[in-house]
Protein backbone atom coordinates (compact mmCIF):
# COMPACT_ATOMS: atom_id res chain seq x y z
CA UNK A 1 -46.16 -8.85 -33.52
CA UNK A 2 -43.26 -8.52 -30.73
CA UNK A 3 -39.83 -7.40 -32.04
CA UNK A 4 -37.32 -10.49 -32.20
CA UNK A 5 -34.79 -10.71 -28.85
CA UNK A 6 -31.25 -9.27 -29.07
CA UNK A 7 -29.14 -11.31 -30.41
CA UNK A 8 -26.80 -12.29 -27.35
CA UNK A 9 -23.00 -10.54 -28.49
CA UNK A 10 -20.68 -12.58 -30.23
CA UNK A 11 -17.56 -13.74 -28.10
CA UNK A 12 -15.39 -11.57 -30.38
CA UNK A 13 -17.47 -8.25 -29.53
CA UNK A 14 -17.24 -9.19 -25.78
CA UNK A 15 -13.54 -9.16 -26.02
CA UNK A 16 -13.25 -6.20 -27.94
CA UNK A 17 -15.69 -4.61 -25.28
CA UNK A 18 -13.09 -5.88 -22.25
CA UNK A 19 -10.48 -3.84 -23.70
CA UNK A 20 -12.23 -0.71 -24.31
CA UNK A 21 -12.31 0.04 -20.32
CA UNK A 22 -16.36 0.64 -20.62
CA UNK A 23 -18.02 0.32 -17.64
CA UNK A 24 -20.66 -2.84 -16.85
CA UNK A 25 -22.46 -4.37 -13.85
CA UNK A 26 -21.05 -7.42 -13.26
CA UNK A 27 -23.70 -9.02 -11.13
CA UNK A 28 -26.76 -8.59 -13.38
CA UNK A 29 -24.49 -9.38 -16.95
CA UNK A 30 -24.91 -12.60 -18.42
CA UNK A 31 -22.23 -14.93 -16.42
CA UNK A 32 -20.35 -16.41 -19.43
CA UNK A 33 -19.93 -12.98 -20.85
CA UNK A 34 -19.23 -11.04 -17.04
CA UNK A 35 -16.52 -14.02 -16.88
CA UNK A 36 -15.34 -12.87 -20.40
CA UNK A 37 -15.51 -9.03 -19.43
CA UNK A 38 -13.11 -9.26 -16.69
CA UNK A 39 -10.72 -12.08 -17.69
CA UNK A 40 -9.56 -10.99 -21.22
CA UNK A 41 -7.88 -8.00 -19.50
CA UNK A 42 -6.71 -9.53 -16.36
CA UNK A 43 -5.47 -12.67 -18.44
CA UNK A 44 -3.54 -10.04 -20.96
CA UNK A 45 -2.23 -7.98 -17.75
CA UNK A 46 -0.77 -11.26 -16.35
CA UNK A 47 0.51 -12.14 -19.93
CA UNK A 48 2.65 -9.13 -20.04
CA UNK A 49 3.89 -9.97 -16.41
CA UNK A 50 5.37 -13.65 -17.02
CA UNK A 51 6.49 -12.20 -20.43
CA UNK A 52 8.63 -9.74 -18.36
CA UNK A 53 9.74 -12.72 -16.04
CA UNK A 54 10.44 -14.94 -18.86
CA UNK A 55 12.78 -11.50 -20.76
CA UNK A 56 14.61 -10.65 -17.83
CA UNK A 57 16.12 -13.94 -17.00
CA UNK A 58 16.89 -14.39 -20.85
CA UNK A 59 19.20 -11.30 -20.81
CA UNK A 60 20.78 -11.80 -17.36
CA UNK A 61 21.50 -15.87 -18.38
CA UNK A 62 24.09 -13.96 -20.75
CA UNK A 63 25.67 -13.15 -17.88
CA UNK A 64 26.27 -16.69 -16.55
CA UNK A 65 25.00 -19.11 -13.99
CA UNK A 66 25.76 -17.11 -11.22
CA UNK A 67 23.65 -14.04 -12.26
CA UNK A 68 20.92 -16.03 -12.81
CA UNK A 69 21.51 -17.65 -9.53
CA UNK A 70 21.31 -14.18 -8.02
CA UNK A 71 17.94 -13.28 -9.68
CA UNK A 72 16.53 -16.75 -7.99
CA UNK A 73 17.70 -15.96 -4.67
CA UNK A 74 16.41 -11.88 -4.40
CA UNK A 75 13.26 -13.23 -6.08
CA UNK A 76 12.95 -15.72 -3.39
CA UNK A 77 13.08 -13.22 -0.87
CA UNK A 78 11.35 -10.66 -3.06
CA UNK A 79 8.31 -13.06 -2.41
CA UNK A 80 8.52 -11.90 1.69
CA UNK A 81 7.34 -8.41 -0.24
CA UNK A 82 5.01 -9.78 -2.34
CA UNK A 83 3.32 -11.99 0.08
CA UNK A 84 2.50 -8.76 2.06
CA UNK A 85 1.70 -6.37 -0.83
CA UNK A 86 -0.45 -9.05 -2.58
CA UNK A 87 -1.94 -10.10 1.15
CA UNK A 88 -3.15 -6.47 1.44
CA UNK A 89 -3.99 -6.32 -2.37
CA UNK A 90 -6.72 -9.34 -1.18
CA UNK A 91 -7.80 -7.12 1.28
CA UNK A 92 -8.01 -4.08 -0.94
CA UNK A 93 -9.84 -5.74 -4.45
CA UNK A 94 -12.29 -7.92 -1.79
CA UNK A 95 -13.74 -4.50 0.10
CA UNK A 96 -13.55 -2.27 -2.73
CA UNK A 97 -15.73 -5.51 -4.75
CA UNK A 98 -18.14 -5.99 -1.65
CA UNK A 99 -18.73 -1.63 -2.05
CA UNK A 100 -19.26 -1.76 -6.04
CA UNK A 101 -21.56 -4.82 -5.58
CA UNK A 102 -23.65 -2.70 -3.04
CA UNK A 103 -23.78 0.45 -5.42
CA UNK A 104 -21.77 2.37 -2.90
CA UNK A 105 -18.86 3.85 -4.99
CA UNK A 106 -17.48 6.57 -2.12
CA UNK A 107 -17.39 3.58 0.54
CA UNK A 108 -15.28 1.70 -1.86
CA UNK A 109 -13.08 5.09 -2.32
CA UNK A 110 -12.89 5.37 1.10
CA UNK A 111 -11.70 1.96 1.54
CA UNK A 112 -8.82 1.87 -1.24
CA UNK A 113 -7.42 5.34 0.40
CA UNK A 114 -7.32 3.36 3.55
CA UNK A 115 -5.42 0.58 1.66
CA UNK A 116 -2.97 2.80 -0.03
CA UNK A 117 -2.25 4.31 3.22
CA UNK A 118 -1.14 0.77 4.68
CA UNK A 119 0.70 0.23 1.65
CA UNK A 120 3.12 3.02 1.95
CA UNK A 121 3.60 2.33 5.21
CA UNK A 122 4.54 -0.96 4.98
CA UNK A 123 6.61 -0.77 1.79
CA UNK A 124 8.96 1.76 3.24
CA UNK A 125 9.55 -0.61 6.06
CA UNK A 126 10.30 -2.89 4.56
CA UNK A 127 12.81 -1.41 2.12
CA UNK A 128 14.45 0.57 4.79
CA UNK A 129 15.22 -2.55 6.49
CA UNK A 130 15.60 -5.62 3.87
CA UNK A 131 17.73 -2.91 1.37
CA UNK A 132 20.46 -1.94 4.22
CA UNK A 133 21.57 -5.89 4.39
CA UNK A 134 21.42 -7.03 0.76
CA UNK A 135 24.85 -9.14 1.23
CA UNK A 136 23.90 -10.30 3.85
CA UNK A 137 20.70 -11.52 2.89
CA UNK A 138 22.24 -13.71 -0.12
CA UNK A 139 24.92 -15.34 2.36
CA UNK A 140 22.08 -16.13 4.60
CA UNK A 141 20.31 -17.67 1.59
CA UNK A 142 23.21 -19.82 0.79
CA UNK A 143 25.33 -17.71 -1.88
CA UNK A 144 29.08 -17.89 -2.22
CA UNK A 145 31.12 -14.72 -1.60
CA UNK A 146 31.58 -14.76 -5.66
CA UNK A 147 27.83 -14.36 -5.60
CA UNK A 148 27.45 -12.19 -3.04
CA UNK A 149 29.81 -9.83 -4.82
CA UNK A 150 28.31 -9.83 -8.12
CA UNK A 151 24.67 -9.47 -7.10
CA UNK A 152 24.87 -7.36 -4.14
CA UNK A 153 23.99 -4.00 -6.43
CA UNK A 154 20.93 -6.70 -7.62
CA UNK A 155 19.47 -7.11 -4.38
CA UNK A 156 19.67 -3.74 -2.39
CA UNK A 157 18.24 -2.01 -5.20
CA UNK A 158 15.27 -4.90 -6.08
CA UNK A 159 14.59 -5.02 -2.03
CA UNK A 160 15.67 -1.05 -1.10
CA UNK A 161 12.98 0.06 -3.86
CA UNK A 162 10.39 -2.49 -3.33
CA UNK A 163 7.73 0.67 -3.09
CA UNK A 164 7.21 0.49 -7.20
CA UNK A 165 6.44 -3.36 -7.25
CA UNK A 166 4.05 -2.74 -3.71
CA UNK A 167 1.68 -0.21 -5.13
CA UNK A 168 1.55 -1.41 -8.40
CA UNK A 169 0.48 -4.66 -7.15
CA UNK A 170 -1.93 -2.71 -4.59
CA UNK A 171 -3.51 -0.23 -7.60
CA UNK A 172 -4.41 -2.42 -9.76
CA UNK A 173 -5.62 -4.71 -6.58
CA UNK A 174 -8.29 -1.80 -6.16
CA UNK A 175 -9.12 -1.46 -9.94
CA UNK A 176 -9.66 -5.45 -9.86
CA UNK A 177 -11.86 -4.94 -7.55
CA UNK A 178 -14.01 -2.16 -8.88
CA UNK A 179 -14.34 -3.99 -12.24
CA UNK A 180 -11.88 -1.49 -14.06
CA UNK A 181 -9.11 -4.29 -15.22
CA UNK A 182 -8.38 -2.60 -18.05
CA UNK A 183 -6.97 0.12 -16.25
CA UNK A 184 -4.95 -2.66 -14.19
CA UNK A 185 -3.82 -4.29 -18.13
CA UNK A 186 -2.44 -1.02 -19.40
CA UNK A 187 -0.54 -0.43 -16.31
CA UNK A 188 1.19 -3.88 -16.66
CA UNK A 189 1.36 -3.43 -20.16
CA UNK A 190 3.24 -0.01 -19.53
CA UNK A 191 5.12 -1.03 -16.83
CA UNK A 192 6.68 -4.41 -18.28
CA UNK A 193 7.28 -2.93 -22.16
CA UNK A 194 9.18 -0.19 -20.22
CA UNK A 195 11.23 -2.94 -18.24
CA UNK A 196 11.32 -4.99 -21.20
CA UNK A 197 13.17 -2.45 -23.31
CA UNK A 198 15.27 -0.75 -20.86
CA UNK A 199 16.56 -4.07 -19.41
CA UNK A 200 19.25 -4.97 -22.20
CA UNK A 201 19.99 -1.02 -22.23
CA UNK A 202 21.12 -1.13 -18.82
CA UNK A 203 22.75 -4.51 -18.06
CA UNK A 204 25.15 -4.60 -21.63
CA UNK A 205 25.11 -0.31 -21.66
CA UNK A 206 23.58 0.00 -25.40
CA UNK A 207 23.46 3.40 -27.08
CA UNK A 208 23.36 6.55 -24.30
CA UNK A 209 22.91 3.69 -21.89
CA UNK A 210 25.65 2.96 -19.01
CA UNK A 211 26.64 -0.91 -18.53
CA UNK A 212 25.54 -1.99 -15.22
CA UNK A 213 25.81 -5.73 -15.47
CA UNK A 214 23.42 -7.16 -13.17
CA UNK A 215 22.64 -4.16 -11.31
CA UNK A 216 21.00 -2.76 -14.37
CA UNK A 217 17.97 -5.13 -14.96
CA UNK A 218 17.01 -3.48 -11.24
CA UNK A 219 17.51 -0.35 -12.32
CA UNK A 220 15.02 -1.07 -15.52
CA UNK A 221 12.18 -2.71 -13.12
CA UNK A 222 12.06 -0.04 -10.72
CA UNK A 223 12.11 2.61 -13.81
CA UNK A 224 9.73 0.94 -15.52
CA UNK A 225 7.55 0.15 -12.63
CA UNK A 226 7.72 3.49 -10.91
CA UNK A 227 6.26 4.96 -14.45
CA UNK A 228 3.20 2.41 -14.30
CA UNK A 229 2.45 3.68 -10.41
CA UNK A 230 2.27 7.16 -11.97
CA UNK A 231 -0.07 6.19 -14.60
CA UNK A 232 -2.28 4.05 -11.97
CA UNK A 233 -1.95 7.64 -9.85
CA UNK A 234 -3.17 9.79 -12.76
CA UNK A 235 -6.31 7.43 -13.43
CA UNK A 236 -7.63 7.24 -9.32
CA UNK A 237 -7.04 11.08 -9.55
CA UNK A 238 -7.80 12.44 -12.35
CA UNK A 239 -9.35 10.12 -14.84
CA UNK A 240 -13.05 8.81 -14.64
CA UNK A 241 -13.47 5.73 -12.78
CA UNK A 242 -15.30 3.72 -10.40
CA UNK A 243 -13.14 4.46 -7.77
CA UNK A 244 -12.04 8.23 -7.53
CA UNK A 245 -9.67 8.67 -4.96
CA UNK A 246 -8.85 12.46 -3.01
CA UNK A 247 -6.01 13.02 -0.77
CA UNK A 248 -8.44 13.04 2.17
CA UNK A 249 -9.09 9.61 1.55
CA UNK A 250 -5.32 9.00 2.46
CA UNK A 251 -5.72 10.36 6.12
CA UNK A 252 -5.76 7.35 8.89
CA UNK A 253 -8.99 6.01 9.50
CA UNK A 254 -8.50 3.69 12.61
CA UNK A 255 -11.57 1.90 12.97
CA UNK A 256 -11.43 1.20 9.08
CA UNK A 257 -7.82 0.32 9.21
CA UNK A 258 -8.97 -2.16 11.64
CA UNK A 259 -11.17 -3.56 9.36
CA UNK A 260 -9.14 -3.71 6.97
CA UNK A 261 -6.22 -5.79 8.99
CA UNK A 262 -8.94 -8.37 10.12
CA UNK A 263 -8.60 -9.42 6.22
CA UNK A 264 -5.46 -8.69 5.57
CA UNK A 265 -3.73 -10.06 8.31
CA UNK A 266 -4.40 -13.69 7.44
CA UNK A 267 -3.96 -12.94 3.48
CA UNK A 268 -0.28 -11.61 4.16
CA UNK A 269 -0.39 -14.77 6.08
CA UNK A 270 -1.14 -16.62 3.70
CA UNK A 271 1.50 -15.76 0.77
CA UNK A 272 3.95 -15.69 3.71
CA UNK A 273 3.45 -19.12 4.17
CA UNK A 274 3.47 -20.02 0.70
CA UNK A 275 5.92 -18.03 -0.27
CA UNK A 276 8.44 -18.49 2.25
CA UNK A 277 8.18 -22.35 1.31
CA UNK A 278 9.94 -21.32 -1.81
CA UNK A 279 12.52 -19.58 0.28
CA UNK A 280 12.77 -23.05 1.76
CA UNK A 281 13.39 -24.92 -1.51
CA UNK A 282 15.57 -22.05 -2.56
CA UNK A 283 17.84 -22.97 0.87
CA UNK A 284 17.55 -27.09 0.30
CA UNK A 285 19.00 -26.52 -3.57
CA UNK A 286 22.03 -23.81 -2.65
CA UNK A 287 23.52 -26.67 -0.90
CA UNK A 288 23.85 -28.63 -4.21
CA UNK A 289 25.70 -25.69 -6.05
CA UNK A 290 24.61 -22.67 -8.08
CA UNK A 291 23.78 -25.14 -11.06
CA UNK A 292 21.06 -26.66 -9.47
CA UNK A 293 19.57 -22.66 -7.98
CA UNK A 294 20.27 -21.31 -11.87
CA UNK A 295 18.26 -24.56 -13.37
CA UNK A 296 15.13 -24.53 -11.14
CA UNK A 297 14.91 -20.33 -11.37
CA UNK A 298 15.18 -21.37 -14.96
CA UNK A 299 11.99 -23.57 -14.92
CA UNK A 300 10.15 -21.86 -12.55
CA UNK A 301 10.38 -18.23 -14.85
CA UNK A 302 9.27 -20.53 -17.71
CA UNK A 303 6.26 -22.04 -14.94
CA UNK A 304 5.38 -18.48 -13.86
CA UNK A 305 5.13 -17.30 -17.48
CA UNK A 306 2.35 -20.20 -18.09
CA UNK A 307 0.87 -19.14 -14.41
CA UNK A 308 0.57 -15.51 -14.27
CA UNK A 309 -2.11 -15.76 -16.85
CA UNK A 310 -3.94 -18.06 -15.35
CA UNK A 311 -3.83 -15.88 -12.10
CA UNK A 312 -6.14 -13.43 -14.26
CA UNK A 313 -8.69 -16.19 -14.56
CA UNK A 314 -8.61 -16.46 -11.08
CA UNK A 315 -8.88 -12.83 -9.70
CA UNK A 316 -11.47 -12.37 -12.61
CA UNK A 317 -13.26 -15.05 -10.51
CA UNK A 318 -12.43 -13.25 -7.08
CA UNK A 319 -13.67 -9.79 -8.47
CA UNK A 320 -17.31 -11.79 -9.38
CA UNK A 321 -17.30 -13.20 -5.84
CA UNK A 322 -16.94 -9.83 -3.99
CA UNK A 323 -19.28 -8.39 -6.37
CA UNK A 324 -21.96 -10.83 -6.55
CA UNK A 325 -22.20 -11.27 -2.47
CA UNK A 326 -22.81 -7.34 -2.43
CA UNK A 327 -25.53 -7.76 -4.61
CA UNK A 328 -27.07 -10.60 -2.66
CA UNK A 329 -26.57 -13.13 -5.03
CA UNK A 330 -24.50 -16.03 -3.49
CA UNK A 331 -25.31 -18.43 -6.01
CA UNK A 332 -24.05 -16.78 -8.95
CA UNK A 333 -21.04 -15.85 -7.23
CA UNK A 334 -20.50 -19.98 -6.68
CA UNK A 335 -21.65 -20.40 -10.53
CA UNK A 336 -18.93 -17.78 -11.70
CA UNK A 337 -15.91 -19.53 -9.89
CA UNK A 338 -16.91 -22.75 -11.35
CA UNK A 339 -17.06 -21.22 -14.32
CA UNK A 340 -13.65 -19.75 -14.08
CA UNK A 341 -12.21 -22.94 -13.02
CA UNK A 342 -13.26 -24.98 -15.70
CA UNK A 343 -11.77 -22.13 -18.18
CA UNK A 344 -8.38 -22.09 -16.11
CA UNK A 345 -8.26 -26.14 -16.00
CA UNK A 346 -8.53 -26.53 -20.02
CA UNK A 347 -5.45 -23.93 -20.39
CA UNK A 348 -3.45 -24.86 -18.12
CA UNK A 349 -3.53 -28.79 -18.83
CA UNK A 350 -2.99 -27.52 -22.41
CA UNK A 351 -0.27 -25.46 -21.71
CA UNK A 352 1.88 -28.14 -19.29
CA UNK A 353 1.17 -30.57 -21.87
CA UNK A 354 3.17 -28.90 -24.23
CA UNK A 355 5.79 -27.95 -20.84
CA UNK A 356 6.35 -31.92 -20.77
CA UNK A 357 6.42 -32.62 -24.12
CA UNK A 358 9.07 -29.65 -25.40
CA UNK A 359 11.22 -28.70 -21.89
CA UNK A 360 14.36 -29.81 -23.23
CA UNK A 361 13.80 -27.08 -26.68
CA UNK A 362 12.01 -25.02 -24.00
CA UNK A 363 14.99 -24.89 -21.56
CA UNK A 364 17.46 -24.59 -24.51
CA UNK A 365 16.30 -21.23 -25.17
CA UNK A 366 18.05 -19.96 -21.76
CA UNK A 367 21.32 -21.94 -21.14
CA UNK A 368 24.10 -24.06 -22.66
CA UNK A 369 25.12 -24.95 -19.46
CA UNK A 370 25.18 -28.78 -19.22
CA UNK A 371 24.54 -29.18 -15.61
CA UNK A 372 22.08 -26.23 -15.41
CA UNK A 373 20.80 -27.48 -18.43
CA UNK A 374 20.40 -31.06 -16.44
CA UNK A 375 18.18 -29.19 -13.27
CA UNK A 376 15.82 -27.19 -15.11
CA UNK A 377 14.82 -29.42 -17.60
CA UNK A 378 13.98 -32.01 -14.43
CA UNK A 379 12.21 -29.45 -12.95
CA UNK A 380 10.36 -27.90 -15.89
CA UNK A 381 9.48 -31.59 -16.82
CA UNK A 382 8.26 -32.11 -13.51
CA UNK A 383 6.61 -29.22 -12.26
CA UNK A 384 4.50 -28.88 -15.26
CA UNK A 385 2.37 -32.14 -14.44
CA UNK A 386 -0.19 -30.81 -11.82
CA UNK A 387 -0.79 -28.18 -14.14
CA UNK A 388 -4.10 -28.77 -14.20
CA UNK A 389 -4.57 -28.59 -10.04
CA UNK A 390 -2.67 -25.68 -10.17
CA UNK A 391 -5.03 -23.87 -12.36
CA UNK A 392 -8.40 -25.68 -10.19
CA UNK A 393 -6.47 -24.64 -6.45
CA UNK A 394 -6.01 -20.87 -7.19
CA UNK A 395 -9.27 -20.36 -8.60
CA UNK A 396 -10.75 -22.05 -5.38
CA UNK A 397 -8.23 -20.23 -3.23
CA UNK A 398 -8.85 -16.69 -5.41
CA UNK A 399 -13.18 -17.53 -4.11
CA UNK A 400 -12.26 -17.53 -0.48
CA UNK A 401 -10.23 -14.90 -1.00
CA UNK A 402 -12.90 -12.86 -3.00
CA UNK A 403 -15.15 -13.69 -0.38
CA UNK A 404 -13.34 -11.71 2.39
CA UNK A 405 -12.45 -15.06 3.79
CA UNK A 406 -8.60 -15.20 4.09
CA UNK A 407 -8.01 -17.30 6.89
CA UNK A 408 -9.46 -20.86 4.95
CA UNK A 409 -6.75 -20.36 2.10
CA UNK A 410 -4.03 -19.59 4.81
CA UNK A 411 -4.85 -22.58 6.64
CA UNK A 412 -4.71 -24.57 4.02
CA UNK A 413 -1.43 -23.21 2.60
CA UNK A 414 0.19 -23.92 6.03
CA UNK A 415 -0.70 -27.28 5.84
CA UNK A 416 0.27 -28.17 2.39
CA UNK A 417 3.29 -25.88 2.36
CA UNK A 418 5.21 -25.68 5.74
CA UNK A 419 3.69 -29.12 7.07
CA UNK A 420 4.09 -30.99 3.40
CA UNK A 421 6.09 -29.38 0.99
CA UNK A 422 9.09 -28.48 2.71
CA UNK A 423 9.79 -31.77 5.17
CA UNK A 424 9.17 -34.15 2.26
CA UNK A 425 11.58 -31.73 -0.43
CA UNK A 426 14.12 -31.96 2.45
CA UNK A 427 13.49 -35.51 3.24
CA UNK A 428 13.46 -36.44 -0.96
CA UNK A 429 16.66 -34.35 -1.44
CA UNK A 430 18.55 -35.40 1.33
CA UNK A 431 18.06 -38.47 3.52
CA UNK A 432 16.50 -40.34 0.74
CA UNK A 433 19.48 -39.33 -1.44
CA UNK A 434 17.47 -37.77 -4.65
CA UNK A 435 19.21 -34.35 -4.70
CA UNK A 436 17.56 -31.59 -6.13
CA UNK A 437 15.38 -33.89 -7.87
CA UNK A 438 13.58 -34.70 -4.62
CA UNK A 439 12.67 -30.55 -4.37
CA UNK A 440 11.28 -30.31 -7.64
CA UNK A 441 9.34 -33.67 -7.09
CA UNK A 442 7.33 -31.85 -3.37
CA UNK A 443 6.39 -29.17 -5.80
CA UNK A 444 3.28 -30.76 -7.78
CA UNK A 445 2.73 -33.37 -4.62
CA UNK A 446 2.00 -30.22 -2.30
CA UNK A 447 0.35 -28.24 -4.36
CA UNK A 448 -2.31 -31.52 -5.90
CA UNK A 449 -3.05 -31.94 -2.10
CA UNK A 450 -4.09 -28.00 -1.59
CA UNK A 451 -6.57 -27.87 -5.05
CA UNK A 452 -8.09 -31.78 -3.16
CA UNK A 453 -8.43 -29.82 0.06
CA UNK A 454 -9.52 -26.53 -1.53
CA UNK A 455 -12.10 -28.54 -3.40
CA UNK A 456 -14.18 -30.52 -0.51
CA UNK A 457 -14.04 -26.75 1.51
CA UNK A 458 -15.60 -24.86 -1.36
CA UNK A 459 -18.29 -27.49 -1.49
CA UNK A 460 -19.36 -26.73 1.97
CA UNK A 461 -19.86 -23.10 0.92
CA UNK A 462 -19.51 -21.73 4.32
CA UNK A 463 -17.23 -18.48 2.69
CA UNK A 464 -20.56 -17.64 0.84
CA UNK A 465 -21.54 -16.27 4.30
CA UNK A 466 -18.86 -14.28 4.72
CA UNK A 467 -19.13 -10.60 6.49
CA UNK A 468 -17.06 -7.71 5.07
């Protein structure tokens, strides 16, 4: 008589399994449960990033409007750094995927040296240049010289010190990739509890702490964030993983460099685009006053909170597709994103439901201000009802870009961003006379039209073809 089968593991072990770090084979794992591996830590990483977003702008509101005003507009242009680091970060969990999936572990070393390398290059660049003209960065964004005064500390030190954000976004990229996400959830979790606590120590100067005012919540991220790049350091160095990385690996390869660019050219492309359509809005609301900037950065911290977790559902997804086409299996890297998408659709709609229904108590919790009061609870209200195509577009977008194939998404985010968003938020604001109303209204309109788009490309499955 043949012993009974296994019992398959209870959804409670598998999550306790996710956060233990253990090592599995995600394209041979059962594809609920290799969706439930990766996701419970990415999800929880993300968790503790919009919890940071949603903190700091609660203790710098105590400051007033115009503080908060100043976080919007260096976060706005913070995205021009982000866009690159997490266009490269594509680049960097997509090869390093594609290696694991082929069982070739010193390729995918080789490859996320390669990607570090480009990283530190381009970070210093950028802070070098972007730090040196903080003030004049926030006039060119719109900000009055009261602004520009009180938030000029704020910026050159967020932009002049972008490094810690870059390579902790680009790290934990390249344990994405290899299927170590816990490693990429404990870094978050470090990084963020560290900003998290030193944030109120700095800006009000508690115990041993100086006051810095506004200049103090950047002195707690890039603390706090320059810890968690240490910790991501010690684990590629000198802790077992799937990618071990030796300071050989950091010397130029050119022809793999190359490679590297083909994919991460369009995916720093692509965030560009998206993300300088933010910078956009950011410039159509400064001419309506610092009420309407401080409401909508307001909303869109509460927006982020409810979307960075549903980012790990999505690069949980990306890390299967990489994977899976590795192994060969092209069909089960389609299943898993479908999978993922159907997970990310039922918490997001659950999530802006409750947006909708409770902005005004939501909003409440950050400012007394009538008239900011006014603009984010509009845009909060707003924003939150393509929720659910939010959650469906980024998954889709997070397959092509899994796939190696970062020129679709950018495509399609120049179309629906720079071709839709920003005319008709210009055109609703101004010559149609809706004010900053008309800006928060292009938000879901742009984005429902990239998940309908996304949607009838991912059914044609050319990405599954892909060459990396």
């Amino acid at each position: 008589m043949s012993a009974p089968a296994a019992a398959p593991p209870s959804v409670f072990r598998t999550i306790v399994q996710s956060l233990r770090g253990e090592h599995h084979d995600y394209t041979s794992a059962p594809l609920n449960r290799a969706v439930l591996l990766l996701a419970v830590p990415m999800v929880l990483e993300m968790v503790m990033e919009s919890l940071f977003a949603i903190v700091d702008v609660f203790w710098v509101s105590r400051l007033g409007k115009e503080a908060v005003a100043v976080i919007g507009l260096t976060e706005s242009v913070m995205s021009l750094v982000y866009a690159v680091a997490i266009g490269l970060s594509i680049a960097g969990t997509a090869i390093v995927a594609r290696r694991i999936g082929e069982k070739d572990p010193v390729r995918a070393a080789h490859a996320a040296g390669q990607v570090i390398f480009l990283g530190l290059v381009l970070s210093a660049a950028l802070g070098l240049t972007l730090g040196s003209f903080a003030p004049q960065i926030l006039r060119l964004m719109g900000a009055d010289e009261a602004t520009v005064t009180l938030g000029s500390g704020f910026t050159a030190l967020m932009l002049g010190g972008n490094a810690t954000v870059f390579l902790i976004f680009l790290l934990n990229a390249i344990f994405r990739g290899a299927g170590d996400a816990v490693i990429a959830m404990r870094t978050l979790w470090l990084a963020n509890a560290l900003n998290i606590l030193l944030g109120p120590c700095f800006i009000f100067g508690w115990g041993p702490f100086p006051e810095l005012g506004l200049t103090g919540a950047a002195v707690a991220t890039n603390l706090g964030r320059g810890i968690g790049v240490l910790y991501q350091i010690w684990h590629l160095t000198a802790r077992p993983s799937r990618v071990r990385l030796h300071l050989a690996g950091l010397r130029p390869d050119f022809p793999a460099l190359r490679a590297i660019l083909r994919t991460a050219v369009p995916g720093i492309a692509q965030f560009l685009i998206s993300t300088t359509s933010w910078v956009g809005l950011f410039k159509i609301l400064a001419v309506f006053g610092s009420s309407a900037v401080a409401g909508y950065t307001i909303a869109i911290r509460v927006v982020i909170f409810a979307l960075m977790p549903a980012w790990g559902l999505a690069n949980a997804g990306a890390t299967l597709v990489g994977q899976n086409l590795g192994a060969g299996h092209p069909d089960r890297a389609e299943a898993a994103v479908r999978l993922a998408t159907m997970f990310n659709t039922l918490f997001l709609g659950a999530v802006g439901l409750v947006f909708v229904l409770g902005s005004r108590l939501i909003v409440g919790l950050f400012t007394t201000d009538p008239d900011v009061f006014r603009h984010a609870n509009a845009a909060l209200w707003i924003v939150s009802l393509a929720f659910p195509l939010y959650a469906a577009g980024m998954c889709l977008e997070g397959a092509f870009n899994g796939s190696g194939d970062t020129r679709t998404p950018t495509r399609l985010n120049f179309f629906c961003f720079w071709l839709g968003q920003i005319p008709l938020a210009w055109l609703l604001a101004q010559p149609l006379a809706l004010g900053p109303l008309g800006v928060f209204i292009a938000v879901p309109v742009s984005f429902t039209t990239l998940a309908t788009a996304s949607y009838v490309i991912f059914k044609k499955g050319r990405w599954k073809m892909q060459k990396l």
